[in-house]
Protein backbone atom coordinates (compact mmCIF):
# COMPACT_ATOMS: atom_id res chain seq x y z
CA UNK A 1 106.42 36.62 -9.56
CA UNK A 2 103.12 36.40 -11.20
CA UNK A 3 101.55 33.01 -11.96
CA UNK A 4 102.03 31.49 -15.52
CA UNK A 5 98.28 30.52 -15.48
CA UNK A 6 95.44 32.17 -15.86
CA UNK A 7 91.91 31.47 -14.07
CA UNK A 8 89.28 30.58 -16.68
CA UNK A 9 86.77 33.17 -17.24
CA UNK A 10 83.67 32.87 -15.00
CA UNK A 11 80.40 34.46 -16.52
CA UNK A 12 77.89 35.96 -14.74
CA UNK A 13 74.31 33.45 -14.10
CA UNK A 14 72.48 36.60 -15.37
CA UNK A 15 74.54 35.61 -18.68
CA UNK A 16 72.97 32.15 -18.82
CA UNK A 17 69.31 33.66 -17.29
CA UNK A 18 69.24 35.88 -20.33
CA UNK A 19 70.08 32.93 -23.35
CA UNK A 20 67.00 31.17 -21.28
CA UNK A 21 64.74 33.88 -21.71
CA UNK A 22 65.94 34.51 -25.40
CA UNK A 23 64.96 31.00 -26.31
CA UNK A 24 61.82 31.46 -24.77
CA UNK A 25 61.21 34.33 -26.65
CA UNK A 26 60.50 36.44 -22.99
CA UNK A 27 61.18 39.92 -22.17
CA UNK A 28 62.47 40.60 -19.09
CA UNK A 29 59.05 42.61 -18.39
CA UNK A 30 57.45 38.87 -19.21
CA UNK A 31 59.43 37.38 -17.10
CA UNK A 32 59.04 39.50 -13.93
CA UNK A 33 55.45 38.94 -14.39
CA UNK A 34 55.70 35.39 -13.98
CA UNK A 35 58.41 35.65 -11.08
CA UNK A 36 56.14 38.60 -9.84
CA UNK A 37 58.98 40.34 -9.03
CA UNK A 38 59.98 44.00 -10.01
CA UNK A 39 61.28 44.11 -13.64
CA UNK A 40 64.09 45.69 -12.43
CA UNK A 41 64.94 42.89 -9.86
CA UNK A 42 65.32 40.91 -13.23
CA UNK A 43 67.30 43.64 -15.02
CA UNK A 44 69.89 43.26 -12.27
CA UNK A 45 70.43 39.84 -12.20
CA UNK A 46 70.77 39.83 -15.77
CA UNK A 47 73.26 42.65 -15.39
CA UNK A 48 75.37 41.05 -12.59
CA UNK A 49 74.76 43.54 -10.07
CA UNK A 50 72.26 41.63 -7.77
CA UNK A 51 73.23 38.40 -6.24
CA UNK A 52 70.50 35.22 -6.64
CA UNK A 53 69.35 34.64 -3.01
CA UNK A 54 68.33 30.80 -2.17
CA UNK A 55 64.95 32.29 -2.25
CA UNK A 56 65.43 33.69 -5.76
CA UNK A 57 66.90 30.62 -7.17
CA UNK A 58 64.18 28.82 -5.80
CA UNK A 59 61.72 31.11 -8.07
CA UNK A 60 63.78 31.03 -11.42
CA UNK A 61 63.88 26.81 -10.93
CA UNK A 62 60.29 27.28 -10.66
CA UNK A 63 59.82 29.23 -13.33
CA UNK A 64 62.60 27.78 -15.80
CA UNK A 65 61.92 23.88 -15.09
CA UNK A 66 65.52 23.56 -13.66
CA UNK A 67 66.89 22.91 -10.20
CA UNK A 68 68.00 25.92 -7.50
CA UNK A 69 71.16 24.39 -7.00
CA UNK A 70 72.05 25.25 -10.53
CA UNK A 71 71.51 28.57 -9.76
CA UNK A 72 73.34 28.95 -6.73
CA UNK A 73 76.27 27.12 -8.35
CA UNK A 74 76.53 29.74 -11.18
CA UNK A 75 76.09 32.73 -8.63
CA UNK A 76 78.82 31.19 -6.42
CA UNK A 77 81.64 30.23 -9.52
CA UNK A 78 80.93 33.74 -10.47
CA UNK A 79 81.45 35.22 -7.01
CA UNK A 80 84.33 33.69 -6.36
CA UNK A 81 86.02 34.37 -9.61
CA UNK A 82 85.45 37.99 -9.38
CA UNK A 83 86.87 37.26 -5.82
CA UNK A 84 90.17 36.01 -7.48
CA UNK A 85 92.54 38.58 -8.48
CA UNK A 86 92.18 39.76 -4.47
CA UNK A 87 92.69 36.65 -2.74
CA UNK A 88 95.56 35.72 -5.28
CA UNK A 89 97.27 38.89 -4.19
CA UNK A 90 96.75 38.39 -0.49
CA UNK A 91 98.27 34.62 -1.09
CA UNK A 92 101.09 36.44 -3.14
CA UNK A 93 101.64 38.92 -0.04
CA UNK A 94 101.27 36.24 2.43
CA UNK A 95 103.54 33.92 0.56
CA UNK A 96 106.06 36.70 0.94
CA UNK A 97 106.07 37.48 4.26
CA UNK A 98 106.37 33.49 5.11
CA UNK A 99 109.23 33.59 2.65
CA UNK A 100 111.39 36.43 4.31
CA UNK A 101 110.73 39.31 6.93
CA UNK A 102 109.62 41.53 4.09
CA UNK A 103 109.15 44.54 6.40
CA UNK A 104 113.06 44.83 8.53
CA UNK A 105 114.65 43.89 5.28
CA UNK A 106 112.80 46.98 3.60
CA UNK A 107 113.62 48.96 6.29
CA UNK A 108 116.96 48.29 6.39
CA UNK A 109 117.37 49.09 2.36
CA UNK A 110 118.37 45.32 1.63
CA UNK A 111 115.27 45.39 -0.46
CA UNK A 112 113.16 48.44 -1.61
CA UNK A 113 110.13 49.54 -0.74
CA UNK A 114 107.47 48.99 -3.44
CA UNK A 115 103.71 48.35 -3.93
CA UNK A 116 103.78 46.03 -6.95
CA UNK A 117 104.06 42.16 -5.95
CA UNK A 118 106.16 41.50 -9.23
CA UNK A 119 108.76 43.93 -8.34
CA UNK A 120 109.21 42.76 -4.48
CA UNK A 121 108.80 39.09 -5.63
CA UNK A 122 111.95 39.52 -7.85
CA UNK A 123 114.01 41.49 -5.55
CA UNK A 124 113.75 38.54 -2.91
CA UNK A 125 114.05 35.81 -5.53
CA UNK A 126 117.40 38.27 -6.34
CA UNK A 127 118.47 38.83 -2.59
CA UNK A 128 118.96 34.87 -2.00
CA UNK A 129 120.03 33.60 -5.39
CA UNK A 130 117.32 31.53 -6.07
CA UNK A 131 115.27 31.12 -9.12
CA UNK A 132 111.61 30.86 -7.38
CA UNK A 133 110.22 31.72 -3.75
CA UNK A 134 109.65 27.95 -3.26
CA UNK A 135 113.39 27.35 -3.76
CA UNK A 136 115.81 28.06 -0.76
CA UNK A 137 119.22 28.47 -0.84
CA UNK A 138 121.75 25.66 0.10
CA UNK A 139 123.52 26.82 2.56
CA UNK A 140 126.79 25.71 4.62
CA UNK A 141 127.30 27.41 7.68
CA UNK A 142 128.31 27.32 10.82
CA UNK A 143 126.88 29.46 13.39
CA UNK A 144 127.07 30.29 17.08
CA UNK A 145 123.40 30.56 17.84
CA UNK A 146 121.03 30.71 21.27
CA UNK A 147 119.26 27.70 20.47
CA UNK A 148 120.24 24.84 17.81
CA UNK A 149 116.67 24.13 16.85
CA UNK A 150 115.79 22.53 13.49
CA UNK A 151 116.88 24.36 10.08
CA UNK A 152 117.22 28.46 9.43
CA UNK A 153 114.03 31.02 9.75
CA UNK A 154 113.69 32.93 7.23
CA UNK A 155 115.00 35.95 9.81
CA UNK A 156 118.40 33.99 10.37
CA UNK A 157 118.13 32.66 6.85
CA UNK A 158 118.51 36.58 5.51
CA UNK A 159 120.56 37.52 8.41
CA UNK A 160 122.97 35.08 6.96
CA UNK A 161 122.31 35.99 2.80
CA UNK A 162 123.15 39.63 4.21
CA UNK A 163 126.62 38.68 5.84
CA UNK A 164 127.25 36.74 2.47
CA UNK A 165 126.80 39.51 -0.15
CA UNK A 166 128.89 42.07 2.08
CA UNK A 167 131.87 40.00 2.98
CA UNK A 168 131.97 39.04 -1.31
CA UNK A 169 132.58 42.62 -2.13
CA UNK A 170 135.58 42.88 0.96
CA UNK A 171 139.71 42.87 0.00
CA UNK A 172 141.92 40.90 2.31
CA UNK A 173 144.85 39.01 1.79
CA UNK A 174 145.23 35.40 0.83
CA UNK A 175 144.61 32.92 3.55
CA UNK A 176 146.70 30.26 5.32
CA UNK A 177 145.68 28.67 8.15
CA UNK A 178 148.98 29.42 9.21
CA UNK A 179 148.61 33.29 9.00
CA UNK A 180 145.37 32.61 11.13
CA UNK A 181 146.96 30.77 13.72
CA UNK A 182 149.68 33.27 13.99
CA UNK A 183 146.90 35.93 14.56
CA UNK A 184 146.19 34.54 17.51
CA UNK A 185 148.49 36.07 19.40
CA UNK A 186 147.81 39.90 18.17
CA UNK A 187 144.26 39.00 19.01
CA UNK A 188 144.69 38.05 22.43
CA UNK A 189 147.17 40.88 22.95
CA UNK A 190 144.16 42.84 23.08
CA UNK A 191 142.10 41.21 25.51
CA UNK A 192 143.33 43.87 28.56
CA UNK A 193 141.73 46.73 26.90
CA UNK A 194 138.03 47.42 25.34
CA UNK A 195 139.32 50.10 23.29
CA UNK A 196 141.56 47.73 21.61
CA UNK A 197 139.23 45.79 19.99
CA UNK A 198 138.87 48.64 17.10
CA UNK A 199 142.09 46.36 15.45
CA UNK A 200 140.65 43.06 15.05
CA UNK A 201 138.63 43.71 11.49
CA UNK A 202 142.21 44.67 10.46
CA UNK A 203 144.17 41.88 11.70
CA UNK A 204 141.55 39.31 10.53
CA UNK A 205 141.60 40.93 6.79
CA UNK A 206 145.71 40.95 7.14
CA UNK A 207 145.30 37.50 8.04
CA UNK A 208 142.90 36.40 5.16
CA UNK A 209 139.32 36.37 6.69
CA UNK A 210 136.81 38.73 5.80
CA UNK A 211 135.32 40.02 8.80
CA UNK A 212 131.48 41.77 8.79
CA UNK A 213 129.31 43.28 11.27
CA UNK A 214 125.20 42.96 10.47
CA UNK A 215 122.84 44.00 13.03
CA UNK A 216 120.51 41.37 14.22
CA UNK A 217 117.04 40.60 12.76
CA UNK A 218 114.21 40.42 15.49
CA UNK A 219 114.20 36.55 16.78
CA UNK A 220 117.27 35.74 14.74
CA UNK A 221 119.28 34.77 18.14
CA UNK A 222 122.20 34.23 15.87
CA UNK A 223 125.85 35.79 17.28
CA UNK A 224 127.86 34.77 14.43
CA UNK A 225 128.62 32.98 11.63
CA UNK A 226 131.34 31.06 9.93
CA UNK A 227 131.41 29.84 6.21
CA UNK A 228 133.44 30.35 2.88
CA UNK A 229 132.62 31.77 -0.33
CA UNK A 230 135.20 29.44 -1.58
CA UNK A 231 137.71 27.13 -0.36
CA UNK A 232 140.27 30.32 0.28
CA UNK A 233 137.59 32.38 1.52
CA UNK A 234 136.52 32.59 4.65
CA UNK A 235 134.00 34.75 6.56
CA UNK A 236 133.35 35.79 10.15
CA UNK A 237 130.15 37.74 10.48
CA UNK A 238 128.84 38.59 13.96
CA UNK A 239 125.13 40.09 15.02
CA UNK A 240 127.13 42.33 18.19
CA UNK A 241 122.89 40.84 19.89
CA UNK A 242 124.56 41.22 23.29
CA UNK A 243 126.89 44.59 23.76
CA UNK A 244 129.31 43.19 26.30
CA UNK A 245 133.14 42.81 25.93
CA UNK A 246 133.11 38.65 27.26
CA UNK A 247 130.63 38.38 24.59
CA UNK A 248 132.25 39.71 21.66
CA UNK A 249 135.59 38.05 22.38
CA UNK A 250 133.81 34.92 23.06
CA UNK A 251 132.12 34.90 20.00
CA UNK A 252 134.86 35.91 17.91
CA UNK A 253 136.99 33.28 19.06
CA UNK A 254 134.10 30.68 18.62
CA UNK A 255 133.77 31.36 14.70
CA UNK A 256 137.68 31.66 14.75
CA UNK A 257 137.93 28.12 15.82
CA UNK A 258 135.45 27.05 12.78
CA UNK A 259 137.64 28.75 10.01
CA UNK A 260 141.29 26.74 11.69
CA UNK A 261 138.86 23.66 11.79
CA UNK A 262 137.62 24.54 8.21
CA UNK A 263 133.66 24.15 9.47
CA UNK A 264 131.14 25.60 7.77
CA UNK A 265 130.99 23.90 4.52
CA UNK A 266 128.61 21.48 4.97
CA UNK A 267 124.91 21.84 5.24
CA UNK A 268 123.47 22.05 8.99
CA UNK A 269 121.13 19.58 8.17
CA UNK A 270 124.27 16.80 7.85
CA UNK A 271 125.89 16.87 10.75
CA UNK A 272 125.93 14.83 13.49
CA UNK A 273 124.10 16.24 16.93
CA UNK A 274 124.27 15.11 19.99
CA UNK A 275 120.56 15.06 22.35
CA UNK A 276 120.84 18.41 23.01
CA UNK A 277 121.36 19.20 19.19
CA UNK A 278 124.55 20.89 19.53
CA UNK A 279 127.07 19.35 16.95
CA UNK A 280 130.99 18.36 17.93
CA UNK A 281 132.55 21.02 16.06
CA UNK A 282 130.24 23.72 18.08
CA UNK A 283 131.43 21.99 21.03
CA UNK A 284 134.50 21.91 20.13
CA UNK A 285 134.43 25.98 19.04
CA UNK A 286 132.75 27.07 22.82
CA UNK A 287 135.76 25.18 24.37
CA UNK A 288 138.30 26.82 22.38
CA UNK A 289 136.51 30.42 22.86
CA UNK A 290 136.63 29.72 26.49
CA UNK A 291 139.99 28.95 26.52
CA UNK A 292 141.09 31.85 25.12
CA UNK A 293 139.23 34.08 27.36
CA UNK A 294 140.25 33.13 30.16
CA UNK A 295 142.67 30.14 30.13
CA UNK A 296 140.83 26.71 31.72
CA UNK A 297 143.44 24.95 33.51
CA UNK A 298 143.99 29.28 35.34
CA UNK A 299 139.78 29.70 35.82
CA UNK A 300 139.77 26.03 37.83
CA UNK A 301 142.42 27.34 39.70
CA UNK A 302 141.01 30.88 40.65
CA UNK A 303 137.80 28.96 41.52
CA UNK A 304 139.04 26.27 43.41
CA UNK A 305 141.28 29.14 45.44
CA UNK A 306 138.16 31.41 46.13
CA UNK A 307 135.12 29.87 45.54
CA UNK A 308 132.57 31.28 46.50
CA UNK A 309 134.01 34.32 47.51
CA UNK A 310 134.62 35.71 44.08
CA UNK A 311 134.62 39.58 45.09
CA UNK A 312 135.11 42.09 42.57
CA UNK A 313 138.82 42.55 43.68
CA UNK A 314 139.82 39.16 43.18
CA UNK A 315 138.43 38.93 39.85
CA UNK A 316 140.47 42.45 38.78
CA UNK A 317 143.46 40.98 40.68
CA UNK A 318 143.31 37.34 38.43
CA UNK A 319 142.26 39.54 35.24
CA UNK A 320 145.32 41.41 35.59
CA UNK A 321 147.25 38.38 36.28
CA UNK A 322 146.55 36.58 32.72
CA UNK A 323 146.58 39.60 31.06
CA UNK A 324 142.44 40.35 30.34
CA UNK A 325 139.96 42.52 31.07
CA UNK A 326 137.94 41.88 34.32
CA UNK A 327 135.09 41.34 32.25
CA UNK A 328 136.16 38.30 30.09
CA UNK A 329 136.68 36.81 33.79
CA UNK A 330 133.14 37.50 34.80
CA UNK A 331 131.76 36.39 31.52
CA UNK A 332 133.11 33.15 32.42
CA UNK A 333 132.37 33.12 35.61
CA UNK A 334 128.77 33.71 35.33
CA UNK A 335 128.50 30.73 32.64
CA UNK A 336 130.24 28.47 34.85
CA UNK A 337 128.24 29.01 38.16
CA UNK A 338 124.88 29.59 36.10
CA UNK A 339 124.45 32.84 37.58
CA UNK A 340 124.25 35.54 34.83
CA UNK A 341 123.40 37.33 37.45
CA UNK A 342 126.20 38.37 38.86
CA UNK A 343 129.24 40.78 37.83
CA UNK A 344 127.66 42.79 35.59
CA UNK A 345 129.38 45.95 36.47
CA UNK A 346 132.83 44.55 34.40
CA UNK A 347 130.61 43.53 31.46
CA UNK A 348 131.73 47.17 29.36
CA UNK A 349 130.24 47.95 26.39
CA UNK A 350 132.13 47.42 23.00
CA UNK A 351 129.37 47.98 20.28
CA UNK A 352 130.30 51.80 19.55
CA UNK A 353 133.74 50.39 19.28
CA UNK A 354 133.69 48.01 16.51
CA UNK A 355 131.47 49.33 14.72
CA UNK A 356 133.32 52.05 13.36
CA UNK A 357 136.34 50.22 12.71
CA UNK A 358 134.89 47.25 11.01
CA UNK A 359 132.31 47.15 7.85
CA UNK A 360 128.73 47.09 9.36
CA UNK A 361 125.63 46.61 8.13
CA UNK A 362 122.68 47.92 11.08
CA UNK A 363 123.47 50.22 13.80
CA UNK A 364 122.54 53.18 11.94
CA UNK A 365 124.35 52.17 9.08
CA UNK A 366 123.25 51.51 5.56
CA UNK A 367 125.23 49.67 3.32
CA UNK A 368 124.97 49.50 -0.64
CA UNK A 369 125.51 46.79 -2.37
CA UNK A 370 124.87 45.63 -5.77
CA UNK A 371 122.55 42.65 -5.68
């Protein structure tokens, strides 16, 4: 929003040439005499609309009895405060674009497009609850991420704000952690089959935990997110960065294990991190995910058994045997050997999916909500 203060007003040095001349009791014609300069070299500077020159303020010291630096003081102030309304604006727009990625988050209609900085200013101010762009929200998260590097960007900050102001608006039931845990079974009844994954937004609002799908801001590297809008509210939001079944059910189960564990409702910046900044209760969260995948104690078994002949009928055979899709298998495969690599043909798709059975933000989609 527009600064409180306003620059002082910066007069031209033709202003201050003029009073000279005036208590000299020269014309300007007198005084291009003495310069012998064109009159209306003199009639410009007085006007504002040439610029002294070193050389030039060397002649009016000359002629005046003053020094050139007072001269090219007074052409400078004035330069640069006619100069001021632009650069403030470019600092205003810069400021902006530091603040928040100003251009996705108008293209995806979370903000609207507009040319006036006062306008834009307020709708981002709006759009994360603050009262100023130097303020940033507070908040508790926790989030299944690429890298654990240091605070939010303003991408994954927004990512986040987005997820926030969607899931406030969605119905579900009360929650327990007892209806959650109970889900837990339904869920993994639906690890054999991509196709079944189109019930889990239902089972997770029938079990009290708002469940929202919003498509991934460049550089965000953020799968999903746990936190509560209150103390009986919890959210699940997922990115869907990575369109493969291991990863969704992975990642699901991950920010599953936060809401049971109740995570996500302190800041970031107070937990405690190990050297590779990953905190316990992420730790914690990719062991659980993992276990429900594929179970552990079953994967050391398979790999102990065929290792490290893992052919793509052995994996279908064990799949089959626990009751998940081939792909889960690989998925955990590949993460255990390091090889990412390998088994991508069981790695199905699951984005078109989901995203018609769950609310999503992205994709194609455009959602409205009141801000």
């Amino acid at each position: 929003m527009a600064s409180d203060t306003a620059p002082a007003e910066v007069f031209p040095p033709g202003d201050f040439l003029r009073e000279e001349l005036e208590a000299r009791g020269w014309s300007q014609i007198e005084f291009a005499e003495i310069l012998g300069r064109p009159v209306r070299l003199v009639n410009e500077i007085i006007a504002g609309k040439k610029r002294i020159t070193p050389e030039t303020a060397k002649e009016l010291a000359a002629a005046l009895g003053t020094s050139p630096d007072i001269w090219l003081n007074l052409e400078t102030a004035y330069r640069l405060g006619q100069a001021e309304p632009a650069s403030s604006r470019i600092a205003r727009r810069a400021k902006l674009r530091e603040r928040c990625p100003m251009r996705e988050m108008m293209n995806r209609g979370w903000i609207e497009h507009s040319e006036n900085l006062d306008v834009l200013e307020n709708q981002v101010v709006r759009f994360f609850g603050v009262k100023s762009l130097d303020e940033r929200p507070e908040l508790a998260y926790a989030a299944k991420q690429t890298a654990y590097e240091g605070p939010l960007s303003p991408a994954q900050e927004a990512w986040l704000v987005r997820v926030k102001r969607i899931a406030e608006g969605l119905p579900v039931a009360p929650y327990t952690e007892g209806g959650l845990r109970d889900a837990l079974p339904r869920l993994h009844a639906l690890l054999g089959e991509p196709e079944e994954i189109r019930h889990v937004p239902r089972i997770l609002a029938e079990a009290g935990v708002r469940f929202v799908v919003v498509e991934w801001l460049p550089s965000t590297k953020i799968d999903g997110v746990c936190f509560w809008l209150d103390e009986n509210s919890p959210v699940v939001g997922m990115s869907l960065r990575f369109d493969r079944v291991d990863n969704f059910w992975f990642v699901l189960r991950h920010e599953i294990e936060h809401v049971l564990r109740r995570d996500g409702t302190i800041l970031d910046s107070e937990l405690e991190k190990t050297n590779d900044n990953l905190s316990n209760q992420e730790r914690i969260a990719n062991a659980a995910a993992a276990d429900f995948c594929v179970p552990t104690a079953a994967l050391d078994d398979f790999m102990a058994r065929v290792r490290p002949l893992f052919s793509d009928e052995r994996i279908k055979a064990f799949a089959l045997s626990i009751g998940v899709h081939p792909g889960l298998v690989a998925g955990q495969l590949r993460r255990r050997l390091e090889r990412y690599d390998l088994f991508v043909k069981h790695l199905v798709k699951v984005r078109h999916i989901i995203i018609p059975n769950a609310v999503t933000d992205g994709f194609g989609q455009a959602l409205q909500i009141a801000v």
